[in-house]
N, C-alpha and C. Protein backbone atom coordinates (compact mmCIF):
# COMPACT_ATOMS: atom_id res chain seq x y z
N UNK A 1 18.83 -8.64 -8.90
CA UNK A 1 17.51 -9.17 -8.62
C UNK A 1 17.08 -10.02 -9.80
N UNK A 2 16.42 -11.20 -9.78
CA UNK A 2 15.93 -12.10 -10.42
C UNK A 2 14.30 -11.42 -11.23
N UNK A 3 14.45 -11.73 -12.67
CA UNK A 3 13.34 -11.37 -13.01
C UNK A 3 12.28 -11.42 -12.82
N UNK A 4 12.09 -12.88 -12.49
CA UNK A 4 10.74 -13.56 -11.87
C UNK A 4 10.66 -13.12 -10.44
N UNK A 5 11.26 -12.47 -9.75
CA UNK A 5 10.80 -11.94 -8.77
C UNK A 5 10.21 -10.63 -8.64
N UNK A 6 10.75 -9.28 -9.65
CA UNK A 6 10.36 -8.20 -10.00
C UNK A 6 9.12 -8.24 -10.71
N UNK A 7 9.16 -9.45 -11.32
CA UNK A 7 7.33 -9.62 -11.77
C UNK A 7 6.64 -10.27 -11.01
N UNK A 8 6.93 -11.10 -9.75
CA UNK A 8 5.86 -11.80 -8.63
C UNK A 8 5.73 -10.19 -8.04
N UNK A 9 6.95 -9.09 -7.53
CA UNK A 9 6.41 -8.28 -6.76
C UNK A 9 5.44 -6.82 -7.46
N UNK A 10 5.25 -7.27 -9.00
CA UNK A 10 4.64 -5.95 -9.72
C UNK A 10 3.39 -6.88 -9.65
N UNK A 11 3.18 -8.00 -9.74
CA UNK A 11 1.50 -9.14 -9.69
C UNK A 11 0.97 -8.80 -8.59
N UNK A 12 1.75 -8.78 -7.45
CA UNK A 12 1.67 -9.05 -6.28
C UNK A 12 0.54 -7.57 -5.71
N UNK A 13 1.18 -6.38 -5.82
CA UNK A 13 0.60 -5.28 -6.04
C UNK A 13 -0.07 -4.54 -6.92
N UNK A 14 -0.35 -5.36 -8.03
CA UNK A 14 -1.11 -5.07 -9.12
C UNK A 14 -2.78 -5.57 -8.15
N UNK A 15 -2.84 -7.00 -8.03
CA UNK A 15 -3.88 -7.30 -7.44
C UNK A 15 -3.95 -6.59 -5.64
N UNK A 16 -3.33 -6.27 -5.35
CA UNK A 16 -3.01 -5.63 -4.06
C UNK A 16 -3.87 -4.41 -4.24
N UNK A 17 -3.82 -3.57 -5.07
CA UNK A 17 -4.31 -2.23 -5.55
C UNK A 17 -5.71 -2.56 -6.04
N UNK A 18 -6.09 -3.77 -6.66
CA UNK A 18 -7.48 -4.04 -7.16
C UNK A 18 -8.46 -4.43 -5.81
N UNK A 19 -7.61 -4.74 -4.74
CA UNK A 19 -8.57 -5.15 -3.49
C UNK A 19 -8.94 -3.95 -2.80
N UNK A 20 -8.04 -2.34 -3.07
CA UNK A 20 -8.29 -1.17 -2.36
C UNK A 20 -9.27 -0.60 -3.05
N UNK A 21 -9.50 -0.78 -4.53
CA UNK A 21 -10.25 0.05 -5.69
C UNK A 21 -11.67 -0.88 -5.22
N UNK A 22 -11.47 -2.25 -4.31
CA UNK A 22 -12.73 -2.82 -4.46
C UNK A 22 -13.15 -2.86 -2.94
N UNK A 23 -12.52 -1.89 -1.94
CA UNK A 23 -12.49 -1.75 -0.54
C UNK A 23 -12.71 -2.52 0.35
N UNK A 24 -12.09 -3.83 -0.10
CA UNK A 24 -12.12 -5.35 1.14
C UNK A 24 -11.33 -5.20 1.84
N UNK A 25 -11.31 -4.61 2.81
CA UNK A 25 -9.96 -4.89 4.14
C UNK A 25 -9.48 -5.98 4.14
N UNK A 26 -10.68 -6.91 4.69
CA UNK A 26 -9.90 -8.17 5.15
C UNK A 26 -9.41 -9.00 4.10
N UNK A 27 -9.86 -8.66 2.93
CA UNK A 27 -8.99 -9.54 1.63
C UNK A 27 -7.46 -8.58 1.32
N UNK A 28 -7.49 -7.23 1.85
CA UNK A 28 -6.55 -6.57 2.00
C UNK A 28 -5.08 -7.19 2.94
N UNK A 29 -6.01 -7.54 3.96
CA UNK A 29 -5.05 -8.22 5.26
C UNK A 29 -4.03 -9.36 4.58
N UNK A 30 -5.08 -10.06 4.10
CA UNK A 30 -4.44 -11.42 3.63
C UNK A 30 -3.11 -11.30 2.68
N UNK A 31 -2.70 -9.60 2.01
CA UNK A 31 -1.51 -9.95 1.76
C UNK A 31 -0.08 -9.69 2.33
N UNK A 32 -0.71 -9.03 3.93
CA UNK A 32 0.28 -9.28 5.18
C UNK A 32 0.44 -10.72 5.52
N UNK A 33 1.40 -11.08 6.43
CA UNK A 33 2.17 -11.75 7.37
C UNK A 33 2.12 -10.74 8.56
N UNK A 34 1.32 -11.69 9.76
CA UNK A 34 1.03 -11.17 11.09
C UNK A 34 2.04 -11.44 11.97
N UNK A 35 2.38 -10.97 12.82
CA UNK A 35 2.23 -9.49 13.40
C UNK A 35 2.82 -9.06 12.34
N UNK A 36 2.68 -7.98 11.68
CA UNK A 36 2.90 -6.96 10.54
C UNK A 36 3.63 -5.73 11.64
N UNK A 37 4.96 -5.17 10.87
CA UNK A 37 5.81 -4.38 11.65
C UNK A 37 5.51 -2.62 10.64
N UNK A 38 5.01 -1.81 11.26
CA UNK A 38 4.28 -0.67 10.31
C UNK A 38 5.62 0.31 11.11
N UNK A 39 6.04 0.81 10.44
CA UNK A 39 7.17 2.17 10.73
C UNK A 39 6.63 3.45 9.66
N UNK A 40 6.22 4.31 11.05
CA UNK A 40 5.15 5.45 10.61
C UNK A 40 6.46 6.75 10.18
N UNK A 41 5.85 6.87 9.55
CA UNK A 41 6.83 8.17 8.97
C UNK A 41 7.42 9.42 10.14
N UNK A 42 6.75 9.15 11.39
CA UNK A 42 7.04 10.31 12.45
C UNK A 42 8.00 9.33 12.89
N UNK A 43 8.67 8.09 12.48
CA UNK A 43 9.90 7.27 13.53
C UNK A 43 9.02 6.29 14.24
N UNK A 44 8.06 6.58 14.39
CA UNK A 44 7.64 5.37 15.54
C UNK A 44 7.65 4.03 14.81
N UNK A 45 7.25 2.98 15.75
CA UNK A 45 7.26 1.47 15.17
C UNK A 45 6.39 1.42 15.63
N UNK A 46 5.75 0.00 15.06
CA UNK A 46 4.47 -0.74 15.95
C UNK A 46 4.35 -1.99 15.40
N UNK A 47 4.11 -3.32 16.18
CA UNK A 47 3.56 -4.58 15.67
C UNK A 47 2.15 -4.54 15.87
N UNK A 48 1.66 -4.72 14.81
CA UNK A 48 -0.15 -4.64 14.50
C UNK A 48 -0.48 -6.34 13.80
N UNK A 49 -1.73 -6.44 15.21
CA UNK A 49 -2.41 -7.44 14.78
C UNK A 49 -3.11 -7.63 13.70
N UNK A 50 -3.53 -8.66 12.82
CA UNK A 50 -4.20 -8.75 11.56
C UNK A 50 -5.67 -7.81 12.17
N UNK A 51 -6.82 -7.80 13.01
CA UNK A 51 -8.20 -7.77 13.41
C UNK A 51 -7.20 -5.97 13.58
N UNK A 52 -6.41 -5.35 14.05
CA UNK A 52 -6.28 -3.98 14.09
C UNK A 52 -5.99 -3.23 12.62
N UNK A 53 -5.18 -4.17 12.04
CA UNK A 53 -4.77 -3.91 11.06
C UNK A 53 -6.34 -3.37 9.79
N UNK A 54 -6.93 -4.44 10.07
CA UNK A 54 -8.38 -4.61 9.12
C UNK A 54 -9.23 -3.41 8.99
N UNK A 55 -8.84 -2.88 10.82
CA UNK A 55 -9.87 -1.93 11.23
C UNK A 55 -9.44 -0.11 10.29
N UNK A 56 -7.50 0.06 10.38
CA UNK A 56 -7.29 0.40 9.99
C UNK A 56 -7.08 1.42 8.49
N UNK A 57 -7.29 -0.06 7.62
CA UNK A 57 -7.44 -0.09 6.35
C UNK A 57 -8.68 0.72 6.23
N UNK A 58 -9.86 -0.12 7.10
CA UNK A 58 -11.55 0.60 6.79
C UNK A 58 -11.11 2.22 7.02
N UNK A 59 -10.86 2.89 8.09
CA UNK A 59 -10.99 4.00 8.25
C UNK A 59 -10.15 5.32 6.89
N UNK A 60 -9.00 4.10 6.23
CA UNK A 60 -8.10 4.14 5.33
C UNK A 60 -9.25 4.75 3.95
N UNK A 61 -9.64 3.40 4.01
CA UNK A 61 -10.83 3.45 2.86
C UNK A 61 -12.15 4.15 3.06
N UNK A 62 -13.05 4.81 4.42
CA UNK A 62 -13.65 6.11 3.95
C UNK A 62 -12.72 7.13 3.84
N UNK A 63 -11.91 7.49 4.09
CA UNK A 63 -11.20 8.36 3.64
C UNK A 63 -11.23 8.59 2.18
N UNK A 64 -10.60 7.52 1.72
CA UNK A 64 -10.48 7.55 -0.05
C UNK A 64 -11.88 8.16 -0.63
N UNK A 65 -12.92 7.30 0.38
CA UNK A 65 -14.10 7.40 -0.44
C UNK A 65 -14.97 9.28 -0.15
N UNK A 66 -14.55 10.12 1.16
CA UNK A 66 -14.71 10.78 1.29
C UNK A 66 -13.66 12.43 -0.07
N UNK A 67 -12.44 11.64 0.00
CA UNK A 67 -11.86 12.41 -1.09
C UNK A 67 -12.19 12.31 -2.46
N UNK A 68 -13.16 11.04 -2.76
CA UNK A 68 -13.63 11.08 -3.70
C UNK A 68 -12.71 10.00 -4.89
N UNK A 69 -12.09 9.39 -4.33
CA UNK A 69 -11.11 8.32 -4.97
C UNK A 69 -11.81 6.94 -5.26
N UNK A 70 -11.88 7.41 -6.84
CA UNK A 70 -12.78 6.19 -7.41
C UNK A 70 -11.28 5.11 -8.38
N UNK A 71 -9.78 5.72 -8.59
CA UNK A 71 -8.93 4.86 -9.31
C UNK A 71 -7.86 4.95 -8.27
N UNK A 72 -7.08 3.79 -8.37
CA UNK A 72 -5.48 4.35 -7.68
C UNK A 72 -4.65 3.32 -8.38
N UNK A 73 -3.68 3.91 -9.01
CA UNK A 73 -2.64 3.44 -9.87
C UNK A 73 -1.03 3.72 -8.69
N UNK A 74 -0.84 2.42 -9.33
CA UNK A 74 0.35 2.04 -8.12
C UNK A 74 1.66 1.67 -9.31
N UNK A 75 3.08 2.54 -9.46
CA UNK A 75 4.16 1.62 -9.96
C UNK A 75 4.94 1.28 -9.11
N UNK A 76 5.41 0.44 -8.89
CA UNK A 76 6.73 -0.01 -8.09
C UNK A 76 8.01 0.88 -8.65
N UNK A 77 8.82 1.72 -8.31
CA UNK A 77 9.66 2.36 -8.60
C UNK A 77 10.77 2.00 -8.40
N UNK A 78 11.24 0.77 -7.32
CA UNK A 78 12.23 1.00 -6.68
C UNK A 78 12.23 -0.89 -6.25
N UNK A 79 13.22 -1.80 -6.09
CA UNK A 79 13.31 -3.03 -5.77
C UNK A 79 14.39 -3.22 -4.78
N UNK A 80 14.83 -3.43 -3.73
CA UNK A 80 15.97 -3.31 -3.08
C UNK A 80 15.86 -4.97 -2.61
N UNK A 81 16.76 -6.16 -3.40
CA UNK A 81 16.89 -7.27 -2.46
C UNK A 81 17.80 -7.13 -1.24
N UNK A 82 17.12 -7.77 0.04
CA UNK A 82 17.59 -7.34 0.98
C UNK A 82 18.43 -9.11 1.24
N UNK A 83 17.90 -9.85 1.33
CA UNK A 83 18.76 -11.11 0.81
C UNK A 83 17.84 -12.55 -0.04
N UNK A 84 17.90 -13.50 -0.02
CA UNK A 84 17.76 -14.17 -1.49
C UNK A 84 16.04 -14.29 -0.96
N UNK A 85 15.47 -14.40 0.04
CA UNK A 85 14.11 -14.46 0.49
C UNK A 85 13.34 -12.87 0.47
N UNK A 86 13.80 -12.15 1.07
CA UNK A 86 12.95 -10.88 1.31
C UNK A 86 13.47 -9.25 0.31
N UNK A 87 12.58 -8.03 -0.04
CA UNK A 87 12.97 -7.23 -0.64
C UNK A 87 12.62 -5.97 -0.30
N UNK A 88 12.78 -4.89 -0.36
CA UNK A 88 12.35 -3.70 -0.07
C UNK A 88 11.68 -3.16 -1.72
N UNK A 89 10.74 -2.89 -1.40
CA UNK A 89 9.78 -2.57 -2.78
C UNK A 89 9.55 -1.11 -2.39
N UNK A 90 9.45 -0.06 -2.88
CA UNK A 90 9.54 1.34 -3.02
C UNK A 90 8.19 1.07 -4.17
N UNK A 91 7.07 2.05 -3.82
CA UNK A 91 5.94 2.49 -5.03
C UNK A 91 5.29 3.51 -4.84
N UNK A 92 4.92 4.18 -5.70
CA UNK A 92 4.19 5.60 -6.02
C UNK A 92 3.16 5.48 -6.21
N UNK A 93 1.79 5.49 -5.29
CA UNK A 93 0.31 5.56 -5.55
C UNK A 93 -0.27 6.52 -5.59
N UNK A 94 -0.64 6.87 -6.63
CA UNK A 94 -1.47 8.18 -7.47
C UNK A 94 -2.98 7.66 -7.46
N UNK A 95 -3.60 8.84 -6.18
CA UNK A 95 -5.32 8.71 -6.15
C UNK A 95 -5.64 9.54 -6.99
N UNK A 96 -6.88 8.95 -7.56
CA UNK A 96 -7.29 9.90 -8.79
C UNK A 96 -9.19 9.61 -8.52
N UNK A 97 -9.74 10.57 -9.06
CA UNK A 97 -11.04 11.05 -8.99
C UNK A 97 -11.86 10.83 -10.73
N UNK A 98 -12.00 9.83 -11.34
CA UNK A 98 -12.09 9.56 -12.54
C UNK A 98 -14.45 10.43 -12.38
N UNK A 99 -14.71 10.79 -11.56
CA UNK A 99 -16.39 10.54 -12.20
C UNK A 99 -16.47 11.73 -13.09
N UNK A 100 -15.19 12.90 -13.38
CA UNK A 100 -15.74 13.77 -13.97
C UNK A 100 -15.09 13.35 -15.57
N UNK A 101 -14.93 14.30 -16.15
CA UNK A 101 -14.49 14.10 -17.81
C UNK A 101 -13.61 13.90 -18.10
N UNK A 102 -12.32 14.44 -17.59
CA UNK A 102 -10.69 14.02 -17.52
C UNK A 102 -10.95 13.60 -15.29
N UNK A 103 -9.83 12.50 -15.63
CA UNK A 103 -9.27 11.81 -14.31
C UNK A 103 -8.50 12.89 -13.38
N UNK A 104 -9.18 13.35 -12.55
CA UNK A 104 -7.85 14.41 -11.26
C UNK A 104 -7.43 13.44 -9.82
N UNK A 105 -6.25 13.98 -10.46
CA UNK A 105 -5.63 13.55 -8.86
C UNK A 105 -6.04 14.15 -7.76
N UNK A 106 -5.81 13.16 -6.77
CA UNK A 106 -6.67 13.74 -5.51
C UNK A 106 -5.20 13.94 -4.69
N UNK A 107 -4.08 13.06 -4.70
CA UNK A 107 -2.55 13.25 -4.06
C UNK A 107 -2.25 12.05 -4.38
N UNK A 108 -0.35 12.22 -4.40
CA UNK A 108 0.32 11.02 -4.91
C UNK A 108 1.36 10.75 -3.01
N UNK A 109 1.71 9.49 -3.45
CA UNK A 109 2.56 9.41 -2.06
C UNK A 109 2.99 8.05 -2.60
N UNK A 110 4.29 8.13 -1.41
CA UNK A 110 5.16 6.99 -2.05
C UNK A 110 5.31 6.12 -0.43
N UNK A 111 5.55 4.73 -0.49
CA UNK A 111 5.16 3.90 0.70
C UNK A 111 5.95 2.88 0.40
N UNK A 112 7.01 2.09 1.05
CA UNK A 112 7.67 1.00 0.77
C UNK A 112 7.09 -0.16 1.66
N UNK A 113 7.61 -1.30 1.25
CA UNK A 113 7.10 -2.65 1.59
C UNK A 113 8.26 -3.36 1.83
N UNK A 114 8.08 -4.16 2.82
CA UNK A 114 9.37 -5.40 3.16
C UNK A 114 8.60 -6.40 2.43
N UNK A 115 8.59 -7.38 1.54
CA UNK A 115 8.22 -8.49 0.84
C UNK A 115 9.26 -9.51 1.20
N UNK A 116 8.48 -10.74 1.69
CA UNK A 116 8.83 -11.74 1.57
C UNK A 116 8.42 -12.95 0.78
N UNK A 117 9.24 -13.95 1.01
CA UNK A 117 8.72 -15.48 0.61
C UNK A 117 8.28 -16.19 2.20
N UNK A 118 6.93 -16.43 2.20
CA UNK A 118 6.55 -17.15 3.11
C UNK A 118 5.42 -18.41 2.69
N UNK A 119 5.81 -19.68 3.10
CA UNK A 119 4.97 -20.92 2.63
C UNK A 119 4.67 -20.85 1.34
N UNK A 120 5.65 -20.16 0.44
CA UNK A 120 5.82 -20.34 -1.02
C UNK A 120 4.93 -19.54 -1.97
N UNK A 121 5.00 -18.32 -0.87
CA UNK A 121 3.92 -17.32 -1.40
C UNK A 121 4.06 -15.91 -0.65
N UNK A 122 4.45 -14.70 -2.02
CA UNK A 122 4.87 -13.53 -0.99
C UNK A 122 4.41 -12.87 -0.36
N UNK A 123 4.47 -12.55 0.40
CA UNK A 123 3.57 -11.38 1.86
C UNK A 123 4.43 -10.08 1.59
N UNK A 124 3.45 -9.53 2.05
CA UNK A 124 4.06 -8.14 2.78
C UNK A 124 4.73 -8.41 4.70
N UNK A 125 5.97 -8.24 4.58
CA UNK A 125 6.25 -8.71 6.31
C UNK A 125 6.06 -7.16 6.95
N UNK A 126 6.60 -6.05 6.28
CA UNK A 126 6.68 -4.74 6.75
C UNK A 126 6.55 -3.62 6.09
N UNK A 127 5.23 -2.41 6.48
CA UNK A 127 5.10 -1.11 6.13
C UNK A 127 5.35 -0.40 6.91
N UNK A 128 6.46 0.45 5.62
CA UNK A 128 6.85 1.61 5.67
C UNK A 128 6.58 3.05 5.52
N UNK A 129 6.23 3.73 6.22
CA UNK A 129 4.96 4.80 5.70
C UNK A 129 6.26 5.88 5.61
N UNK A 130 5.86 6.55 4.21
CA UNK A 130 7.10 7.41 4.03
C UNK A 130 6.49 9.10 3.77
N UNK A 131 5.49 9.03 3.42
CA UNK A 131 4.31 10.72 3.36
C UNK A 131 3.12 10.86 2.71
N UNK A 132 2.41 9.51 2.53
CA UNK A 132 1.11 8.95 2.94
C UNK A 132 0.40 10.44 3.73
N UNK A 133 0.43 10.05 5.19
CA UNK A 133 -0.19 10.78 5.82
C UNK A 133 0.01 12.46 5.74
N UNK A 134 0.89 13.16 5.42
CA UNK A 134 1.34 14.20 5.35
C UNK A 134 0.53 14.41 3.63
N UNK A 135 0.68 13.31 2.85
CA UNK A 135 -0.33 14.43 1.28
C UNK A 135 -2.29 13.94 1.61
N UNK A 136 -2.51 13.14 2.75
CA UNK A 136 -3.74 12.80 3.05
C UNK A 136 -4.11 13.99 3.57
N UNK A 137 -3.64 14.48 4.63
CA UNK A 137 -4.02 15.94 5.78
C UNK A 137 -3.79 17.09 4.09
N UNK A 138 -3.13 16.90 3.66
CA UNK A 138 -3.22 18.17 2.65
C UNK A 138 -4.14 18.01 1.87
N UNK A 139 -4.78 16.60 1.30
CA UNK A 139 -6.06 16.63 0.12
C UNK A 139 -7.17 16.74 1.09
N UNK A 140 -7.29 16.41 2.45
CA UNK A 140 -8.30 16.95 2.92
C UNK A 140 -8.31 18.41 2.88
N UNK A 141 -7.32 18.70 3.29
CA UNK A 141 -7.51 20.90 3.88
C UNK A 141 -7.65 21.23 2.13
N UNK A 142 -7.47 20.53 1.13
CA UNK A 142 -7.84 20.89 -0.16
C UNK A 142 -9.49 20.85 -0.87
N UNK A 143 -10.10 19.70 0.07
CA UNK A 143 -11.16 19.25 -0.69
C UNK A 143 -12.10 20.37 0.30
């Protein structure tokens, strides 16, 4: 893998993560490529429109805000070029609860991304939900 690409895809999700901490869906959307192909961790597939997708995210984000998730720190762990245009990105997002005196995690989960090059600028083409939803249902039955 090319360097300058492991640092377009750590930029890429650096500001990706600053649009969730600042709960804009639809500025969220914008770093898909529509129809967006989401493969849910139970096997299923689905092509999701940008306007479903948006709606998504919101219900995404009271959630966060109901668990009380005021930081979320994202590393990319993992880079898989899949060929000289697109990549499989592997990352670990750790919600955390910063209003008290030390920062608590609220749950960590790991979620991959298909990244591409499209009109000279990378998208997300496909999410991969890998146990997201499975540590979400547990910080709720926690909180």
């Amino acid at each position: 893998m090319h360097k300058t690409r492991l640092e377009e895809i750590n930029k890429l999700f650096l500001e990706y993560r600053r649009l969730f901490e600042a709960c804009d869906a639809a500025q969220i959307a914008d770093f898909y490529r529509f129809p967006l192909h989401y493969y849910f961790s139970s096997g299923e597939k689905s092509e999701l429109t940008r306007s479903y997708f948006i709606g998504r995210v919101e219900k995404l984000l009271k959630l966060y805000q109901k668990l009380g998730v005021s930081q979320i720190v994202g590393a990319v762990t993992d880079v898989i070029e899949l060929n000289e245009n697109t990549s499989l990105a592997t990352l670990n997002w750790v919600f955390l609860d910063t209003s008290g005196e030390k920062p608590r995690q609220i749950y960590s989960a790991f979620t991959r991304y298909i990244v591409g090059e499209f009109a000279g600028e990378l998208k997300i083409d496909g999410l991969i939900g890998v146990d997201e939803t499975l540590r979400i249902k547990e910080a709720l039955r926690a909180h």
